[in-house]
C-alpha atoms as a PDB file:
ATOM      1  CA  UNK A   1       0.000   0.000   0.000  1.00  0.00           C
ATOM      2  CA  UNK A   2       1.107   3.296  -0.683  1.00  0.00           C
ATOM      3  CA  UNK A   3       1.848   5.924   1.752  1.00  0.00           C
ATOM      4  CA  UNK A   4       2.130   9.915   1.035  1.00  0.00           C
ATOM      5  CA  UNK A   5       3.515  12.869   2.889  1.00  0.00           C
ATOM      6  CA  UNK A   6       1.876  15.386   4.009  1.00  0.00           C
ATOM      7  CA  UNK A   7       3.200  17.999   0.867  1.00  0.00           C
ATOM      8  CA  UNK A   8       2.519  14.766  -1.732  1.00  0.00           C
ATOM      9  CA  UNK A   9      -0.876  15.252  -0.313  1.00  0.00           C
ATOM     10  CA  UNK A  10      -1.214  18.545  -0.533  1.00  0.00           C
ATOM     11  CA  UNK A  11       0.156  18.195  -4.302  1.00  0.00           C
ATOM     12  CA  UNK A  12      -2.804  15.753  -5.027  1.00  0.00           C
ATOM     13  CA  UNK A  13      -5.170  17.496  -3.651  1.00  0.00           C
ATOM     14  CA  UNK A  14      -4.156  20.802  -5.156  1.00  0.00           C
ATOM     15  CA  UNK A  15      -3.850  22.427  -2.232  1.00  0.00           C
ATOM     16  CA  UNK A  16      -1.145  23.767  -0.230  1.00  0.00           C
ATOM     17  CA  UNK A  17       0.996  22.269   2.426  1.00  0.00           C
ATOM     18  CA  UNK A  18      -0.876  24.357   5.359  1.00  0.00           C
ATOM     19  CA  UNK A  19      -4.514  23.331   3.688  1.00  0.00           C
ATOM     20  CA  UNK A  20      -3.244  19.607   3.874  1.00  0.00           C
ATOM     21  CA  UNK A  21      -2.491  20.188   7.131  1.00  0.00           C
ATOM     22  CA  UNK A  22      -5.057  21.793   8.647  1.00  0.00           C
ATOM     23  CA  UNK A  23      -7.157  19.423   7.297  1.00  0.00           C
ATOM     24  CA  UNK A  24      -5.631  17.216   8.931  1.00  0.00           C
ATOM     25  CA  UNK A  25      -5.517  18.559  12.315  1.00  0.00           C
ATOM     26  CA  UNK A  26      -9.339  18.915  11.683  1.00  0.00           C
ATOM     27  CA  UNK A  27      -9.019  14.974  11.721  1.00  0.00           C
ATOM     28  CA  UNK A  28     -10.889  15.298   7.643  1.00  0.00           C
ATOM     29  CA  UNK A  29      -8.595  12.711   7.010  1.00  0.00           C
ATOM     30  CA  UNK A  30      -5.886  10.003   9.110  1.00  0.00           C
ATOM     31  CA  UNK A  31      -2.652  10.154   9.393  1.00  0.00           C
ATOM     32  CA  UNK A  32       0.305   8.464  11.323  1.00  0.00           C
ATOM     33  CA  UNK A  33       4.051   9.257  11.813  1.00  0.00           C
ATOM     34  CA  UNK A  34       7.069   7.629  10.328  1.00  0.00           C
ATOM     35  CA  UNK A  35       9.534   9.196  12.113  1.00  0.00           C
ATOM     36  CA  UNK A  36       9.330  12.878  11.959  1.00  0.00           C
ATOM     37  CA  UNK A  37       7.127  12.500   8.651  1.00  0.00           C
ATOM     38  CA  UNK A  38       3.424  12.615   9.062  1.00  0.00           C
ATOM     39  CA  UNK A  39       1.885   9.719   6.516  1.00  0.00           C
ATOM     40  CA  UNK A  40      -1.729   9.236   5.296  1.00  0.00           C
ATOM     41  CA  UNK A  41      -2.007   5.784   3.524  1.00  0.00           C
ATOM     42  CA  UNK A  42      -3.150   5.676  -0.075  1.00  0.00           C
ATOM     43  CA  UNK A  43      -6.441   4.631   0.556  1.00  0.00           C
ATOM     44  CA  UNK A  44      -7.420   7.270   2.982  1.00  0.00           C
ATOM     45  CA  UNK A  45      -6.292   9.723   0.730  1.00  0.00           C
ATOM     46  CA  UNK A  46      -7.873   8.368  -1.862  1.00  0.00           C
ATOM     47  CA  UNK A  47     -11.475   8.427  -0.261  1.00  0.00           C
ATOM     48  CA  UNK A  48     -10.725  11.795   0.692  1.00  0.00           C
ATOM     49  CA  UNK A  49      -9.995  13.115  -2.345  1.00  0.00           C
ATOM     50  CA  UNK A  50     -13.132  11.784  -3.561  1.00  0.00           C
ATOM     51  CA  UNK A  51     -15.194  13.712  -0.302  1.00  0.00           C
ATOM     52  CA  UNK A  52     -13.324  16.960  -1.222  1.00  0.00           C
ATOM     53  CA  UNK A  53     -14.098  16.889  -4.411  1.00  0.00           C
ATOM     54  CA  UNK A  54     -17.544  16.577  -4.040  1.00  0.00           C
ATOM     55  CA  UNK A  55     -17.466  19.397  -1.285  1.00  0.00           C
ATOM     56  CA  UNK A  56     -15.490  21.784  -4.232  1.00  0.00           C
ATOM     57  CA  UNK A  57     -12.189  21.385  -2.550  1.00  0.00           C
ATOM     58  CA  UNK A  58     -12.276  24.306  -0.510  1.00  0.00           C
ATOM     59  CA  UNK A  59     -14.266  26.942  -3.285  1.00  0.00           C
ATOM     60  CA  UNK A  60     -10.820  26.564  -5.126  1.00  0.00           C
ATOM     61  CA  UNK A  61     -10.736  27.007  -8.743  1.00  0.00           C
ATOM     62  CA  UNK A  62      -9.671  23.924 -10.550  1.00  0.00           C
ATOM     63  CA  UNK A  63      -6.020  23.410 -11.119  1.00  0.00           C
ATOM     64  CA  UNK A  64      -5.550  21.463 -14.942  1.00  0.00           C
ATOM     65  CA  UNK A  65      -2.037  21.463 -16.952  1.00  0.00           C
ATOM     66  CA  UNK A  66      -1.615  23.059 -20.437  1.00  0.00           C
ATOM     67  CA  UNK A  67      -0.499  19.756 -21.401  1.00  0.00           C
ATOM     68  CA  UNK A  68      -3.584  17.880 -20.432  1.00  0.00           C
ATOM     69  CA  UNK A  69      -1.840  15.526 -17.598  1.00  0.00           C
ATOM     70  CA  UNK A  70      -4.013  15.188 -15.234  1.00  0.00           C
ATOM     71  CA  UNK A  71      -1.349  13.872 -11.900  1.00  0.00           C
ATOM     72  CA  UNK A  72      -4.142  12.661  -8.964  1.00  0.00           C
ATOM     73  CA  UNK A  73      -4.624   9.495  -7.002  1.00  0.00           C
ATOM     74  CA  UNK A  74      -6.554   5.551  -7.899  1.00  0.00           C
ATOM     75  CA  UNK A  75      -9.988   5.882  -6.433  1.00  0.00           C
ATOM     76  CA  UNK A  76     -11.094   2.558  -7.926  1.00  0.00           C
ATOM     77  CA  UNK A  77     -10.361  -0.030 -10.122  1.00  0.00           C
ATOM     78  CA  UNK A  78     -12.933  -2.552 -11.514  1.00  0.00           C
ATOM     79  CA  UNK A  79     -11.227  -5.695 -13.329  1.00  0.00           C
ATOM     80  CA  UNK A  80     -12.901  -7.110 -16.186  1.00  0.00           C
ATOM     81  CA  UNK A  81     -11.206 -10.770 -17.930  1.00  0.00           C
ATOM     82  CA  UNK A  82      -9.450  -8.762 -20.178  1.00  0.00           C
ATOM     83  CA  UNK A  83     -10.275  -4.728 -19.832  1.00  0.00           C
ATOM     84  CA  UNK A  84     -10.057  -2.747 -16.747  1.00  0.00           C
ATOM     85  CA  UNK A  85     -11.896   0.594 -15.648  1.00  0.00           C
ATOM     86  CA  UNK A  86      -9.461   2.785 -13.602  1.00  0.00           C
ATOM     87  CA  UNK A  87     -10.961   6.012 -11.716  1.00  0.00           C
ATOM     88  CA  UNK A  88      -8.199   8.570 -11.148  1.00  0.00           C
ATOM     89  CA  UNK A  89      -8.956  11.335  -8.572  1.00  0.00           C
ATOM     90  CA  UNK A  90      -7.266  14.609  -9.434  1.00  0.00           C
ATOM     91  CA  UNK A  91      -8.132  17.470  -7.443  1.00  0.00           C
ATOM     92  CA  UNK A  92     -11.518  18.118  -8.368  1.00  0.00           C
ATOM     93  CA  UNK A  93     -11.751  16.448 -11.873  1.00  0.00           C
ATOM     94  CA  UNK A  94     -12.934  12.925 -11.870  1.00  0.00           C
ATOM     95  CA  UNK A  95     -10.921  11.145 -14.774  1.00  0.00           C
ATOM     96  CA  UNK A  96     -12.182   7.589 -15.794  1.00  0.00           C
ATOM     97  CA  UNK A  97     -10.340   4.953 -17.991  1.00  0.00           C
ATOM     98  CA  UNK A  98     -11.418   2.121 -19.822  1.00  0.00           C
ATOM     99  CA  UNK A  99      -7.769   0.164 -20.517  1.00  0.00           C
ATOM    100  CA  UNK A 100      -6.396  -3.576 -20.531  1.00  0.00           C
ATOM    101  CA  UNK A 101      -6.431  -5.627 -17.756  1.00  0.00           C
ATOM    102  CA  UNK A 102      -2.716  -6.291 -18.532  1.00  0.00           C
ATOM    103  CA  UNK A 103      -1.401  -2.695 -18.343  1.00  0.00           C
ATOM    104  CA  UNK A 104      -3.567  -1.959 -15.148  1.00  0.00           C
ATOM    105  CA  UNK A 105      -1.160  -4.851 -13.820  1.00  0.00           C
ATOM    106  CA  UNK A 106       2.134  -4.199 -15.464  1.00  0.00           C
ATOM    107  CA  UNK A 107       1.415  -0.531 -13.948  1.00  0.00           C
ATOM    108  CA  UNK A 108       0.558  -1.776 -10.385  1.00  0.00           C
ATOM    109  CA  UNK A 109      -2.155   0.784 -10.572  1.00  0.00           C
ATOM    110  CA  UNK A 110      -4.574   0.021  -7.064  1.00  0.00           C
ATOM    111  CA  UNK A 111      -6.679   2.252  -4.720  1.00  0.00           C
ATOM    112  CA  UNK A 112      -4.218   4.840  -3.294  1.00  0.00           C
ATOM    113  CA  UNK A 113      -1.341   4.569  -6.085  1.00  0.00           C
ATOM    114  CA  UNK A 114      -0.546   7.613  -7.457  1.00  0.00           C
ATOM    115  CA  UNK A 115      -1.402   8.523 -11.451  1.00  0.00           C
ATOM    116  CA  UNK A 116      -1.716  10.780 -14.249  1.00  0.00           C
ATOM    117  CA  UNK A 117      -4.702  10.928 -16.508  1.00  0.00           C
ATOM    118  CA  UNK A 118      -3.102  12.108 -19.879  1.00  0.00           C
ATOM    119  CA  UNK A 119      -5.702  13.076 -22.508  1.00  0.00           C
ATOM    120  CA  UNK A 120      -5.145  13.338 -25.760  1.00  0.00           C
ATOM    121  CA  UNK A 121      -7.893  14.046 -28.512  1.00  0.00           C
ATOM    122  CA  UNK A 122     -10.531  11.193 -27.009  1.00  0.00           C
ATOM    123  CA  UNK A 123      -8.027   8.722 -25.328  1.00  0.00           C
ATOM    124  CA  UNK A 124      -6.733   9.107 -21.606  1.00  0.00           C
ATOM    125  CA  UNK A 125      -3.219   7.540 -21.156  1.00  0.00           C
ATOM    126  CA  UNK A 126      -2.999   6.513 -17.688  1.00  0.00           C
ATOM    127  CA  UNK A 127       0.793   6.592 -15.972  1.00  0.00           C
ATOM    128  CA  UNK A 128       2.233   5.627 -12.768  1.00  0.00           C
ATOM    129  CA  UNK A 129       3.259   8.014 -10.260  1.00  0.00           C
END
């Protein structure tokens, strides 16, 4: 399972490092230390990013690239016999994929793993990390 920091969060989310932790503080999402470092598993982050979205992540505008990369976190994953549907969480934009079951697993993509939509034209190119 995949772990973030508290500024990869923040970087998911969109948000800055004193949003992320505030937020956390408010207990909107766990976290544990490693160390020094405060962590919030994959997973957790995940589910929150889906929450925030749906709240409109603060009244922020929506952050999007020039280049149409889309960087967020796995909020689901449904595994077909041989496509996949992978649901990418990136700040506020919902990004769903419809790719083979094959790369989902060469790419280790899973709830909480970090990902960039890429859209070109009509296809979405889905990378790791």
């Amino acid at each position: 399972m995949e772990s973030y920091t508290i500024g990869q969060a923040a970087r998911l989310l969109g948000v800055s490092v004193d949003t992320a932790r505030r937020w956390a503080d408010a207990e909107r999402f766990p976290t544990r230390r490693e160390g020094t470092r405060r962590m919030v598993d994959g997973p957790d982050l995940a589910a929150f990013c889906v929450e925030a979205a749906q709240e409109g992540a603060d009244g922020e505008e929506p952050h999007t690239s020039a280049r149409n990369a889309f960087p967020g976190i796995v909020t689901g994953v449904k595994l077909g016999t041989v496509d996949a549907q992978v649901e990418i969480q990136a700040g506020p934009h919902r990004v769903v994929s419809l790719l083979t079951r094959e790369a989902v697993e060469e790419l280790g993509l899973e709830v909480g793993s970090r990902a960039t939509a890429r859209v070109k034209s009509t296809s979405v190119f889905v990378d790791r990390g």
